[in-house]
Every structure is written in C-alpha cells, then in structure tokens.
N, C-alpha and C. Protein backbone atom coordinates (compact mmCIF):
# COMPACT_ATOMS: atom_id res chain seq x y z
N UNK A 1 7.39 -16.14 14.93
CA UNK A 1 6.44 -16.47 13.90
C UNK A 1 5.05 -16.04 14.37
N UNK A 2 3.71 -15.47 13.29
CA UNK A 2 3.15 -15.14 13.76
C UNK A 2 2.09 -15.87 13.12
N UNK A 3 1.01 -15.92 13.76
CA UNK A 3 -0.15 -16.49 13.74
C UNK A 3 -1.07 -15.72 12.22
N UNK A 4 -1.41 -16.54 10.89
CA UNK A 4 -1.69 -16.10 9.54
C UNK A 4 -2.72 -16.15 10.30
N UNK A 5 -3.96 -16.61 11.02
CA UNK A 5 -5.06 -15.88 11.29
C UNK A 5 -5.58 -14.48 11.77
N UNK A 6 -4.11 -14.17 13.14
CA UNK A 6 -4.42 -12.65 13.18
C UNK A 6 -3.91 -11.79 12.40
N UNK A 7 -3.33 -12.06 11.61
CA UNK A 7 -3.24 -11.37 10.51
C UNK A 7 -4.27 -10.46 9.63
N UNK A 8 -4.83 -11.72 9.38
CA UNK A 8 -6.16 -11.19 8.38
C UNK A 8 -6.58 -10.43 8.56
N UNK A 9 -6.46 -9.71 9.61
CA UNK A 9 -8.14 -9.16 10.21
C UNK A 9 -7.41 -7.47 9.80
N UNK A 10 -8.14 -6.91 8.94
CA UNK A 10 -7.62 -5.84 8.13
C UNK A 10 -7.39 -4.38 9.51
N UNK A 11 -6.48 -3.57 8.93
CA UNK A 11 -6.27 -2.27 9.81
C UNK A 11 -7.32 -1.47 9.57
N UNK A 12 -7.87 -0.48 10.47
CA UNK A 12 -8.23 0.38 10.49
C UNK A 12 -7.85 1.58 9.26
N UNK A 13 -9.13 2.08 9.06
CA UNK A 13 -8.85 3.51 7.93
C UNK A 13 -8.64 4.39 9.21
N UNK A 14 -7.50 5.54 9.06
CA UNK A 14 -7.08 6.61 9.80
C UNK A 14 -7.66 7.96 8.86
N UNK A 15 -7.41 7.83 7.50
CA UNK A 15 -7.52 9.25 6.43
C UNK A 15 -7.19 8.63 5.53
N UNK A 16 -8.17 9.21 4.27
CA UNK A 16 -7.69 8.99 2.76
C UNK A 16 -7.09 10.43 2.56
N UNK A 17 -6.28 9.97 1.43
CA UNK A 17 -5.41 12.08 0.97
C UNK A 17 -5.41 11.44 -0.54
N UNK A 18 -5.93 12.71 -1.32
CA UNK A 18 -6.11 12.56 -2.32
C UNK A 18 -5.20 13.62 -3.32
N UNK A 19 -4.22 12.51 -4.16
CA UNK A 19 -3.07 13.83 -4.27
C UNK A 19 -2.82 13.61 -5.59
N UNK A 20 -1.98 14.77 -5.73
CA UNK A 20 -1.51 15.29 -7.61
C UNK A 20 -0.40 15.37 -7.99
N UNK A 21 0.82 14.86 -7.30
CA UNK A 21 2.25 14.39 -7.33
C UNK A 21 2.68 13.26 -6.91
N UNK A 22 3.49 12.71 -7.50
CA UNK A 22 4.39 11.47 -6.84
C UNK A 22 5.32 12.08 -5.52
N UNK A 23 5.83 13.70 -5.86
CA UNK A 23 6.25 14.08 -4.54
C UNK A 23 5.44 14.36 -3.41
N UNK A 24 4.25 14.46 -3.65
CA UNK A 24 3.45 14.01 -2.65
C UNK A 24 3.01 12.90 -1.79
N UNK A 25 2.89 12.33 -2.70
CA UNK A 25 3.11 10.79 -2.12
C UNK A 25 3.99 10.42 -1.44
N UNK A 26 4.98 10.50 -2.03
CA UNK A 26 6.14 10.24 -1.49
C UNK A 26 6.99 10.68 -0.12
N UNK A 27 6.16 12.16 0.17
CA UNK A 27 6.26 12.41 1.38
C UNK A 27 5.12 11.95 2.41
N UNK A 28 4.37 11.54 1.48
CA UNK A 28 3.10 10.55 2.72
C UNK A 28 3.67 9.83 2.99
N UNK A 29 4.28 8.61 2.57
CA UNK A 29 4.46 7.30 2.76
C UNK A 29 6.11 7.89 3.50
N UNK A 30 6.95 8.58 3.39
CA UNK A 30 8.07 8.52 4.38
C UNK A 30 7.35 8.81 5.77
N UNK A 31 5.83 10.06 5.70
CA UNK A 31 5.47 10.27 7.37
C UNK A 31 4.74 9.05 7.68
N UNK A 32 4.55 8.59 6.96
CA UNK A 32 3.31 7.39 7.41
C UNK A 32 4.77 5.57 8.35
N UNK A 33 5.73 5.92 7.27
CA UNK A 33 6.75 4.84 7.92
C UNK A 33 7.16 5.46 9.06
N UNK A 34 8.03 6.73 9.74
CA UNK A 34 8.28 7.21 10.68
C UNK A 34 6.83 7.12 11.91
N UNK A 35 5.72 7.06 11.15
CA UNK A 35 4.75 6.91 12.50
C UNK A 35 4.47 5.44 12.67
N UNK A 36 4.92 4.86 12.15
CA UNK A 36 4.77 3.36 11.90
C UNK A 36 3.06 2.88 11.47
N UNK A 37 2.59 3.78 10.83
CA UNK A 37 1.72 3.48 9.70
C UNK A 37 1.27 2.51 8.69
N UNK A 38 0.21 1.61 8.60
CA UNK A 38 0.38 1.38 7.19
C UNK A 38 -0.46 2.42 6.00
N UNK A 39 -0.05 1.77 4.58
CA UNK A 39 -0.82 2.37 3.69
C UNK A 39 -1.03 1.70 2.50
N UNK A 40 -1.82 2.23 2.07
CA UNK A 40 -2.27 1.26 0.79
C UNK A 40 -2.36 2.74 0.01
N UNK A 41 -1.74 2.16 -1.43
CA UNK A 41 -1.75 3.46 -2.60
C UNK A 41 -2.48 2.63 -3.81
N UNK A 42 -3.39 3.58 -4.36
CA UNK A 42 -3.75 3.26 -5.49
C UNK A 42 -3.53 4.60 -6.58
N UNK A 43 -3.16 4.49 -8.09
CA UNK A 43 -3.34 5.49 -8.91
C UNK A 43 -4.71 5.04 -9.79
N UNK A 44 -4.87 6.32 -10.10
CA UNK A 44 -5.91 6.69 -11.24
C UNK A 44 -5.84 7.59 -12.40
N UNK A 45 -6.55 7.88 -13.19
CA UNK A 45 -6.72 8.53 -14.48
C UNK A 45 -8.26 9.33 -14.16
N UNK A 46 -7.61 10.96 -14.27
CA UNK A 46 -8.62 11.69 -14.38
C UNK A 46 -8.88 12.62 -16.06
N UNK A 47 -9.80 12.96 -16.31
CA UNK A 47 -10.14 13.68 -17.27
C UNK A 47 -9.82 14.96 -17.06
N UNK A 48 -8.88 15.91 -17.80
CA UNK A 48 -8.28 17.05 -17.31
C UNK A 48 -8.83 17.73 -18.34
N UNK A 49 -10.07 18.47 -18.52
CA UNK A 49 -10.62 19.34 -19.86
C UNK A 49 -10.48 20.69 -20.30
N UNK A 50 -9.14 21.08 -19.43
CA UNK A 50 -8.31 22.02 -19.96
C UNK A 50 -7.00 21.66 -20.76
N UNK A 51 -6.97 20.30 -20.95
CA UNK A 51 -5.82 19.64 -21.69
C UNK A 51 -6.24 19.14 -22.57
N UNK A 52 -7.35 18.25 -22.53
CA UNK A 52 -7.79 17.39 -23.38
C UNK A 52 -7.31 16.49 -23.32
N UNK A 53 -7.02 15.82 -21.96
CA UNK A 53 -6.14 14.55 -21.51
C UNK A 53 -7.02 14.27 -20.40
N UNK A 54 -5.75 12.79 -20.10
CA UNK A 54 -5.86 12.10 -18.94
C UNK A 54 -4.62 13.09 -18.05
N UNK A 55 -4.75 12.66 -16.79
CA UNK A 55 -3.68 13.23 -15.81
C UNK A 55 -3.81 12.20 -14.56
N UNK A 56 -2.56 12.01 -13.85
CA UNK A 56 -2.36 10.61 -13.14
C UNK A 56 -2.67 11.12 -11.45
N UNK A 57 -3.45 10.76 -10.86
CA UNK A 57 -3.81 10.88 -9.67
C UNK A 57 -3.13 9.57 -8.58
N UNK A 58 -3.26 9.99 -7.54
CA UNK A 58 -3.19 8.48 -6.47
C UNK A 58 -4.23 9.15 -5.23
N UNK A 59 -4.39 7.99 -4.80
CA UNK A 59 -5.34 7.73 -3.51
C UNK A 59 -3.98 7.03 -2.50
N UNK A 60 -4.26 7.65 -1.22
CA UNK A 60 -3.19 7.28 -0.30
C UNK A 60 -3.89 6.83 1.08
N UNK A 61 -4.24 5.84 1.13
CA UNK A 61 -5.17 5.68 2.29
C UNK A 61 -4.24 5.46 3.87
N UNK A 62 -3.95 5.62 5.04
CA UNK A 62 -3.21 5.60 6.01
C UNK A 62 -4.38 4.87 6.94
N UNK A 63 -3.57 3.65 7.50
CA UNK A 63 -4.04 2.65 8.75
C UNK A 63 -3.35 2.28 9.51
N UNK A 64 -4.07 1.66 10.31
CA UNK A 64 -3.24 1.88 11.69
C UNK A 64 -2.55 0.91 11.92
N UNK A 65 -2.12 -0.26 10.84
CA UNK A 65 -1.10 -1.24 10.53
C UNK A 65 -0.83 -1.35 8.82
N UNK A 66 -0.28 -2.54 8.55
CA UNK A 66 0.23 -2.84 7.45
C UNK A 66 -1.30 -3.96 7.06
N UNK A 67 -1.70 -3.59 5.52
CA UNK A 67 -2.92 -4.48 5.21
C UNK A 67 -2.12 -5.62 4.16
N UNK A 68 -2.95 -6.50 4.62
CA UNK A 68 -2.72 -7.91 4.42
C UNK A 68 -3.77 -8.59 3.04
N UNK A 69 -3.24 -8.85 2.14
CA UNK A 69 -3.93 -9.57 0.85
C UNK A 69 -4.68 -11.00 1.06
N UNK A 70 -5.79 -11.11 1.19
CA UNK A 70 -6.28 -12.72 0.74
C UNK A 70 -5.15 -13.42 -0.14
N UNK A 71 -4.43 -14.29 0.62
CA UNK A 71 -3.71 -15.29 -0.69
C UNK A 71 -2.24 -14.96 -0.14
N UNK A 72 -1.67 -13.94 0.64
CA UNK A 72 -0.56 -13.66 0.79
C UNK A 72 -0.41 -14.16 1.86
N UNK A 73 1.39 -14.91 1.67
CA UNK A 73 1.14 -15.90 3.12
C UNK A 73 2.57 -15.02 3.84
N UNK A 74 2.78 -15.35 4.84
CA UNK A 74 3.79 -14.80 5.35
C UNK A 74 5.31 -15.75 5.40
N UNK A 75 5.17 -16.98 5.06
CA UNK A 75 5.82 -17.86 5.17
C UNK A 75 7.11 -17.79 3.71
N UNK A 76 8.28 -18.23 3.85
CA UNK A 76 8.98 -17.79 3.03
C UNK A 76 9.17 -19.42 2.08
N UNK A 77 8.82 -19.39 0.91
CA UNK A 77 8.49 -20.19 -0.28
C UNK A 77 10.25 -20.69 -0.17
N UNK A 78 10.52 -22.52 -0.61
CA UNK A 78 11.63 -23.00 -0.59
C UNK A 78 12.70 -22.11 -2.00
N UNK A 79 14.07 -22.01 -1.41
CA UNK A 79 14.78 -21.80 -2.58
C UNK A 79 15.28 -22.88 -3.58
N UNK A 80 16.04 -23.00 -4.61
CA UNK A 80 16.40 -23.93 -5.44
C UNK A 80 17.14 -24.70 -4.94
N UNK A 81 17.84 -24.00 -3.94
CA UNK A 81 19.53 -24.48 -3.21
C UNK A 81 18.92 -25.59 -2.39
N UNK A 82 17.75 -25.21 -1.54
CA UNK A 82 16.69 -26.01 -0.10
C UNK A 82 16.11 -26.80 -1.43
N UNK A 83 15.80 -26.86 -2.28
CA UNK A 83 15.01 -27.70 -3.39
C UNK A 83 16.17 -28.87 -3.90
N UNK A 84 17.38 -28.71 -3.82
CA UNK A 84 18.46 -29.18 -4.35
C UNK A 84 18.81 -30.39 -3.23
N UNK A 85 18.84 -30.21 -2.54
CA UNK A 85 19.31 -30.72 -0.88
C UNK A 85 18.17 -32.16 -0.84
C-alpha cells in the first residue's frame, strides 16, 4: 500500500507531441507503456479552412510517471457482496 500523500506530487513533463491520428497516438501511448511512461491525452477541435470544418486533434503529453487527479483515491471502494456481509 502506498502512501496517498506521495502520490500527489505530480510527474514531470518529458515532451508534448502534437498529433493528427488516433494511429498516432496510439503508437505513443504503446512507446510510452514499454518505457514505463506516464501520459496524459487530451483531444481538441481545430478549424480546418480548406474544409470548412472542424478536424479532431490530440495533445499527448509524456512524464516521467503516471499523473494523479485531485479527488482520486487509490483505495478500492466496498462491493455489494462486502456491503451485504
């Protein structure tokens, strides 16, 4: 069991990659698990004015652990069965 205080304390930024496929991504996040990486992904909506659209972007940020949410606990919440008992 590990201590929810050292937790908190957020990873390091290594590189943001700023990409235009899900197969891109998708090969980030398999190199980023083999290096034992963390990452945080976000998508977005860009203005594409050769379409006259939106078009779906992501942000792939790589750190040097797994980042941790305000509010997320590590502890595993009772089941119905342990609620039953």
């Amino acid at each position: 069991m590990t201590d929810l205080d050292e937790t908190l304390v957020q990873p390091d930024l290594i590189a943001t990659h700023y990409l235009t496929s899900i197969d891109e991504v998708t090969e980030h996040l398999r190199a980023a698990n083999q290096l034992g990486l963390g990452v945080r992904v976000r998508s977005y909506l860009e203005t594409d004015e050769e379409l006259d659209g939106l078009i779906e972007r992501w942000e792939v940020e790589l750190l040097t652990g797994s980042p941790v949410h305000e509010g997320e606990t590590t502890e595993e919440e009772p089941t119905e069965a342990a609620a039953a008992e």
